[in-house]
PDB file of N, CA and C in Angstrom:
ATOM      1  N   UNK A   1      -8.770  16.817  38.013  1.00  0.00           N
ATOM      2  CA  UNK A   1      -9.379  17.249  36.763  1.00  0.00           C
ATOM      3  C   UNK A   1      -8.323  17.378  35.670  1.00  0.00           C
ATOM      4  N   UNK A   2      -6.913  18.114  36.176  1.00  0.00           N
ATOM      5  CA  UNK A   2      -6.123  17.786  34.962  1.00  0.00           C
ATOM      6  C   UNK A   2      -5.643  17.097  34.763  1.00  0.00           C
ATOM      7  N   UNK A   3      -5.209  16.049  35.738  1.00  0.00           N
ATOM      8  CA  UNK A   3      -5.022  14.736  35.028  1.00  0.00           C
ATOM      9  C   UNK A   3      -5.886  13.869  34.432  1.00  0.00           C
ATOM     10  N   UNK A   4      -7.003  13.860  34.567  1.00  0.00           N
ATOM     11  CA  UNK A   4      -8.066  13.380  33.564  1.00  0.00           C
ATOM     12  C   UNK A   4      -7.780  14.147  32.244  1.00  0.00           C
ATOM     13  N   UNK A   5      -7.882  14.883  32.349  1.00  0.00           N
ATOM     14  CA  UNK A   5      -7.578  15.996  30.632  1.00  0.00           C
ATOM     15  C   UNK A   5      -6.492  15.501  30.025  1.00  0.00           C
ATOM     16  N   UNK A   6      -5.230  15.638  30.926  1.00  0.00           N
ATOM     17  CA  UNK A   6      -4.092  14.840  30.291  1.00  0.00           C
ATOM     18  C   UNK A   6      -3.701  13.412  29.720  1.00  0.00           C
ATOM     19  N   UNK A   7      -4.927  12.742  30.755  1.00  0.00           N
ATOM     20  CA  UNK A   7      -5.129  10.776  30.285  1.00  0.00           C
ATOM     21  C   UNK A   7      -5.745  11.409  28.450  1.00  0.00           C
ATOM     22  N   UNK A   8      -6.310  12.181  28.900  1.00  0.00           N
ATOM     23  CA  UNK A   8      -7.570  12.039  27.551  1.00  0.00           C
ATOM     24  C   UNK A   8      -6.772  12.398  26.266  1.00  0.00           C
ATOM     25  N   UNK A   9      -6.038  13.331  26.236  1.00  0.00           N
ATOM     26  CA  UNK A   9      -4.616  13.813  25.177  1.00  0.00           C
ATOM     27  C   UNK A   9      -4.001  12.925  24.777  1.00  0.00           C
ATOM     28  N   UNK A  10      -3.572  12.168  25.785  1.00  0.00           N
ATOM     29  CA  UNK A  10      -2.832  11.099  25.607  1.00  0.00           C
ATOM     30  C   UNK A  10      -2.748  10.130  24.933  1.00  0.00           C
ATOM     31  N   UNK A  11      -4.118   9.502  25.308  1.00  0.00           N
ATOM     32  CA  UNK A  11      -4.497   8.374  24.891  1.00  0.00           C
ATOM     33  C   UNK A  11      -5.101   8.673  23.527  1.00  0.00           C
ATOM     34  N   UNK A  12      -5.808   9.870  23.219  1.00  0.00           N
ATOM     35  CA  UNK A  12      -5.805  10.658  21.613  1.00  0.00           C
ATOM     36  C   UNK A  12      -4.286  10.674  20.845  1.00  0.00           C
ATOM     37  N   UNK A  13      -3.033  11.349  21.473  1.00  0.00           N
ATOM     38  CA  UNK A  13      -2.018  10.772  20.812  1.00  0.00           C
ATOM     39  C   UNK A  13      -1.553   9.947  20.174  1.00  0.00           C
ATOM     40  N   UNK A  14      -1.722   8.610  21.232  1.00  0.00           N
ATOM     41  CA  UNK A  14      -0.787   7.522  20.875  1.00  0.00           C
ATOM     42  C   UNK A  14      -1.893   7.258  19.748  1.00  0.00           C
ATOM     43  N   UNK A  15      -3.665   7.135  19.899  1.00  0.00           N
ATOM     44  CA  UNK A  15      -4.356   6.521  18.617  1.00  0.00           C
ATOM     45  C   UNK A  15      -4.245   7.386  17.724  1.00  0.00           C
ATOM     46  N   UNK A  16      -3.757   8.596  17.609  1.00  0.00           N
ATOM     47  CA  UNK A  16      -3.188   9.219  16.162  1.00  0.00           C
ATOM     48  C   UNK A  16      -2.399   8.577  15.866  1.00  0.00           C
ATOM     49  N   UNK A  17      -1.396   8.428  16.596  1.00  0.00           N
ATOM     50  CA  UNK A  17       0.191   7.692  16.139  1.00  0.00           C
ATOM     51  C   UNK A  17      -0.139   6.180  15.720  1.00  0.00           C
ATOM     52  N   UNK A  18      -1.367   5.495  16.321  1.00  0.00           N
ATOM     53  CA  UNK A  18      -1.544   4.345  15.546  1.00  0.00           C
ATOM     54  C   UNK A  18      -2.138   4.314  14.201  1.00  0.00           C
ATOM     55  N   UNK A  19      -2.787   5.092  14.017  1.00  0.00           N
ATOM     56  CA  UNK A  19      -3.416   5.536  13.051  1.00  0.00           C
ATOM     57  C   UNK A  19      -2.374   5.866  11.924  1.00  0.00           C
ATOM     58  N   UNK A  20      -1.492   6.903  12.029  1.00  0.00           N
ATOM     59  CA  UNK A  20      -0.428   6.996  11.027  1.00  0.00           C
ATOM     60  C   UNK A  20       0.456   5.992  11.079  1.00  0.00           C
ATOM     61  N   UNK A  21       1.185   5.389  11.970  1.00  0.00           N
ATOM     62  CA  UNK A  21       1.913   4.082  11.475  1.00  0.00           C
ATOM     63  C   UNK A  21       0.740   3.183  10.890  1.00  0.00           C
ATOM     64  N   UNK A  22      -0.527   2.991  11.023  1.00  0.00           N
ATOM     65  CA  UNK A  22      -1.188   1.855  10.297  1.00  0.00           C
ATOM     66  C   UNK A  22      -1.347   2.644   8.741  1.00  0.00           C
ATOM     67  N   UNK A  23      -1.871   3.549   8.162  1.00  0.00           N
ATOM     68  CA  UNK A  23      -1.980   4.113   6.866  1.00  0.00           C
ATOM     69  C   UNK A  23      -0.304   4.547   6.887  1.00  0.00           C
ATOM     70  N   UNK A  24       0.418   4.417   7.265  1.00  0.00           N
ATOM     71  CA  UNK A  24       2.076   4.841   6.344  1.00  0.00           C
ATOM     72  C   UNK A  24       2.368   3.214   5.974  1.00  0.00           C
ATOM     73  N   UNK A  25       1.710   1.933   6.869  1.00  0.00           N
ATOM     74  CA  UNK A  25       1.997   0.716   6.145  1.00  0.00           C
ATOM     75  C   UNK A  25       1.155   0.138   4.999  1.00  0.00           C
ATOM     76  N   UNK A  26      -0.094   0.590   5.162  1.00  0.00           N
ATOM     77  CA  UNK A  26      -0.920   0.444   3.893  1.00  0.00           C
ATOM     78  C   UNK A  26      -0.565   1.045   2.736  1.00  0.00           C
ATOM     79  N   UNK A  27      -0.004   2.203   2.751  1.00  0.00           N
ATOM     80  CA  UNK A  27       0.478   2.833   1.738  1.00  0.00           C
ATOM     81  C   UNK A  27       1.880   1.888   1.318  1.00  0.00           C
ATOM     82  N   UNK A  28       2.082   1.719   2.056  1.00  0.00           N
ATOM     83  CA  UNK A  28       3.785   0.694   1.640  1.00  0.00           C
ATOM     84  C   UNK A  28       3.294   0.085   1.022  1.00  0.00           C
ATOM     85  N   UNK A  29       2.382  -1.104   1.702  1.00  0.00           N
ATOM     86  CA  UNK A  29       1.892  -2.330   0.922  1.00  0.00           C
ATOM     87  C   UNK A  29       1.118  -1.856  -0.212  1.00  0.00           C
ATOM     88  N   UNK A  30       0.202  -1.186  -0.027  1.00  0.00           N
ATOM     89  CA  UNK A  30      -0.326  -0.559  -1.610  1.00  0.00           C
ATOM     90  C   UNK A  30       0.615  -0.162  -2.683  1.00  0.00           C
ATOM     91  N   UNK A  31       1.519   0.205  -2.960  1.00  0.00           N
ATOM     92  CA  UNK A  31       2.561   1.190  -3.563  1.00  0.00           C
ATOM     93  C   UNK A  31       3.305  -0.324  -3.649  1.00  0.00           C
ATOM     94  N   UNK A  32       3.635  -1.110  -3.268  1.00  0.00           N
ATOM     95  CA  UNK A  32       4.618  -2.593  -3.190  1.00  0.00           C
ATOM     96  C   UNK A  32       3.485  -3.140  -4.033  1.00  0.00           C
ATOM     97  N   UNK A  33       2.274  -3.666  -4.288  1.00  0.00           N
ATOM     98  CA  UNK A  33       1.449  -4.204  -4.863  1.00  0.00           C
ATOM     99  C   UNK A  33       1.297  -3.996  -5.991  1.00  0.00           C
ATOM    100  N   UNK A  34       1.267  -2.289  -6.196  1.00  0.00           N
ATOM    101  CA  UNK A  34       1.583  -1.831  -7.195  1.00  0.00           C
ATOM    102  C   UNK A  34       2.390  -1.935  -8.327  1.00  0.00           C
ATOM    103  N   UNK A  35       3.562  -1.942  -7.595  1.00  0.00           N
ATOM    104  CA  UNK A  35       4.757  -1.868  -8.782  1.00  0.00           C
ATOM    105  C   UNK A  35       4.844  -3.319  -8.756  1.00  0.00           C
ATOM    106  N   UNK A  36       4.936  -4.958  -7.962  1.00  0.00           N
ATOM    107  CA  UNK A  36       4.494  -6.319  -8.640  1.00  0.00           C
ATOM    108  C   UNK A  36       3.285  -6.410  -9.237  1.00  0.00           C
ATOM    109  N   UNK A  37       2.230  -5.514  -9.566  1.00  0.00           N
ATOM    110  CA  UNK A  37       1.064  -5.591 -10.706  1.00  0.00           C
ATOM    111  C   UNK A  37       1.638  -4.747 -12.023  1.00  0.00           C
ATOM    112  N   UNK A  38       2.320  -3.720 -11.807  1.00  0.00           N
ATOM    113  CA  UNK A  38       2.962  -2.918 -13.218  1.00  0.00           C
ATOM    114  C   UNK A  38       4.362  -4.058 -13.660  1.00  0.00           C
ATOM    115  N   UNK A  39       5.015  -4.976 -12.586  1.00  0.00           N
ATOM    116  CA  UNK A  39       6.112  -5.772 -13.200  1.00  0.00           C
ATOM    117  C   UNK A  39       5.429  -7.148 -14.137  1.00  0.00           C
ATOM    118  N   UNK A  40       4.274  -7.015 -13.540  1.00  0.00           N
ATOM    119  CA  UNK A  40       3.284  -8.605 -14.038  1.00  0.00           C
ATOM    120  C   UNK A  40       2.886  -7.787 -15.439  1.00  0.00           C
ATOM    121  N   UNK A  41       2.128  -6.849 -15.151  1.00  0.00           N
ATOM    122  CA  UNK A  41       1.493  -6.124 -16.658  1.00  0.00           C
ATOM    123  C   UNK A  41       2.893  -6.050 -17.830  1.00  0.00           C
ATOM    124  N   UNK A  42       3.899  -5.754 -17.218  1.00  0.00           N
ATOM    125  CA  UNK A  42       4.918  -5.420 -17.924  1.00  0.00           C
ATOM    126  C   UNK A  42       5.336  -7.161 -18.440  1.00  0.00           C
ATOM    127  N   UNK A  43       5.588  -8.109 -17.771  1.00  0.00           N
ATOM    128  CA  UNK A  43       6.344  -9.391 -18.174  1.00  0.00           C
ATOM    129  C   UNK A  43       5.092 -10.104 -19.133  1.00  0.00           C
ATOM    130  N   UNK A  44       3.616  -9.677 -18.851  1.00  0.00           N
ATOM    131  CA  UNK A  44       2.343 -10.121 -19.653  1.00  0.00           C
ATOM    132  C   UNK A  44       2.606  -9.519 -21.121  1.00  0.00           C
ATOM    133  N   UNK A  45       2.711  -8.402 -21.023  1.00  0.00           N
ATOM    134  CA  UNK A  45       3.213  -7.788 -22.264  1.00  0.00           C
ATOM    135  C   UNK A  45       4.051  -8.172 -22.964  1.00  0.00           C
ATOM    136  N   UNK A  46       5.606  -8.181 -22.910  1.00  0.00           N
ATOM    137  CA  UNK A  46       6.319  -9.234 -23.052  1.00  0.00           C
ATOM    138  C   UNK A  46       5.716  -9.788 -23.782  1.00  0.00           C
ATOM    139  N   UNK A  47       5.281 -11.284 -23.286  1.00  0.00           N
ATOM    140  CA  UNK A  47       5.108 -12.388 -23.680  1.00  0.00           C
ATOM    141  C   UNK A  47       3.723 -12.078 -24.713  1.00  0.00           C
ATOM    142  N   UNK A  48       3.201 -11.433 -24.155  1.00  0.00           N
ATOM    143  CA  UNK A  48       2.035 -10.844 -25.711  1.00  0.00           C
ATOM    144  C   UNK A  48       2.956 -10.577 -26.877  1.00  0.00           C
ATOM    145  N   UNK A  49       3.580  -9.477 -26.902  1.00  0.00           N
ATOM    146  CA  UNK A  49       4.990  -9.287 -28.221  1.00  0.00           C
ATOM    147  C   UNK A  49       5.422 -10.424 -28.471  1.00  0.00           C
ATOM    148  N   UNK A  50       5.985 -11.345 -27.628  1.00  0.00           N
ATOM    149  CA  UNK A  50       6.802 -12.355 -28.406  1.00  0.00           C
ATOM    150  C   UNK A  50       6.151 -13.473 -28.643  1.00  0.00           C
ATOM    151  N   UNK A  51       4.970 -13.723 -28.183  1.00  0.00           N
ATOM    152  CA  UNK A  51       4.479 -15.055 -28.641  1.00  0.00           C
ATOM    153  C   UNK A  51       2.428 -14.674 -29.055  1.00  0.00           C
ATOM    154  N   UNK A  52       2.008 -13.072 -29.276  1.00  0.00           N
ATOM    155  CA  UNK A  52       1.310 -12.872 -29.533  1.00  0.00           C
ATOM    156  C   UNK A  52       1.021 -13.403 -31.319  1.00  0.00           C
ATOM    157  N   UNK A  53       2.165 -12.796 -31.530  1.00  0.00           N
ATOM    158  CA  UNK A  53       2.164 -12.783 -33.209  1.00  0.00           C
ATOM    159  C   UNK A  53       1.921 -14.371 -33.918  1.00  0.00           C
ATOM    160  N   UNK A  54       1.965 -15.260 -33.040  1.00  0.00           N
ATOM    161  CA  UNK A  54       1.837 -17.108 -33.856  1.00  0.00           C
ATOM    162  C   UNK A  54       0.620 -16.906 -32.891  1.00  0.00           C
ATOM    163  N   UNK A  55       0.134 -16.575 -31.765  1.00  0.00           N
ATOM    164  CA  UNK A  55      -1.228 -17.280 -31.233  1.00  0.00           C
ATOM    165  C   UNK A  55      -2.733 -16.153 -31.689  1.00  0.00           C
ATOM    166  N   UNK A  56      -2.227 -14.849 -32.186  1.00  0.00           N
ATOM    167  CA  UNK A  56      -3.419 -14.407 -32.538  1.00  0.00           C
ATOM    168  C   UNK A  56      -3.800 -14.933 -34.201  1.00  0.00           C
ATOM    169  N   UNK A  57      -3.176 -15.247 -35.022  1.00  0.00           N
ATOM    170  CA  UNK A  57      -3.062 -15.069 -36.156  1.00  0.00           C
ATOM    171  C   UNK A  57      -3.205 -16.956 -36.394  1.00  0.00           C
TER     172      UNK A  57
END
């Protein structure tokens, strides 16, 4: 009986622990996605300032 209890902990462990290594890498990749969409918004901008002023007008 307690080693059944103890399989059951266990195997709850390690799928916590998969669980947080899988959302601590989503968060990487989210947060990495992020800042190449704020470097794109940022280099879009840019090029709005410097070549906005002859293509809106």
């Amino acid at each position: 009986m307690g080693s059944n209890l103890h399989w059951i902990w266990d195997s709850q462990a390690s799928f916590l622990r998969a669980i947080q290594s899988w959302l601590f890498r989503t968060y990487n990749k989210q947060k990495e996605i992020g800042q190449r969409m704020q470097w794109l918004l940022n280099v879009l901008e840019l090029m709005r300032i410097r070549f906005g002023l002859k293509t809106c007008h």
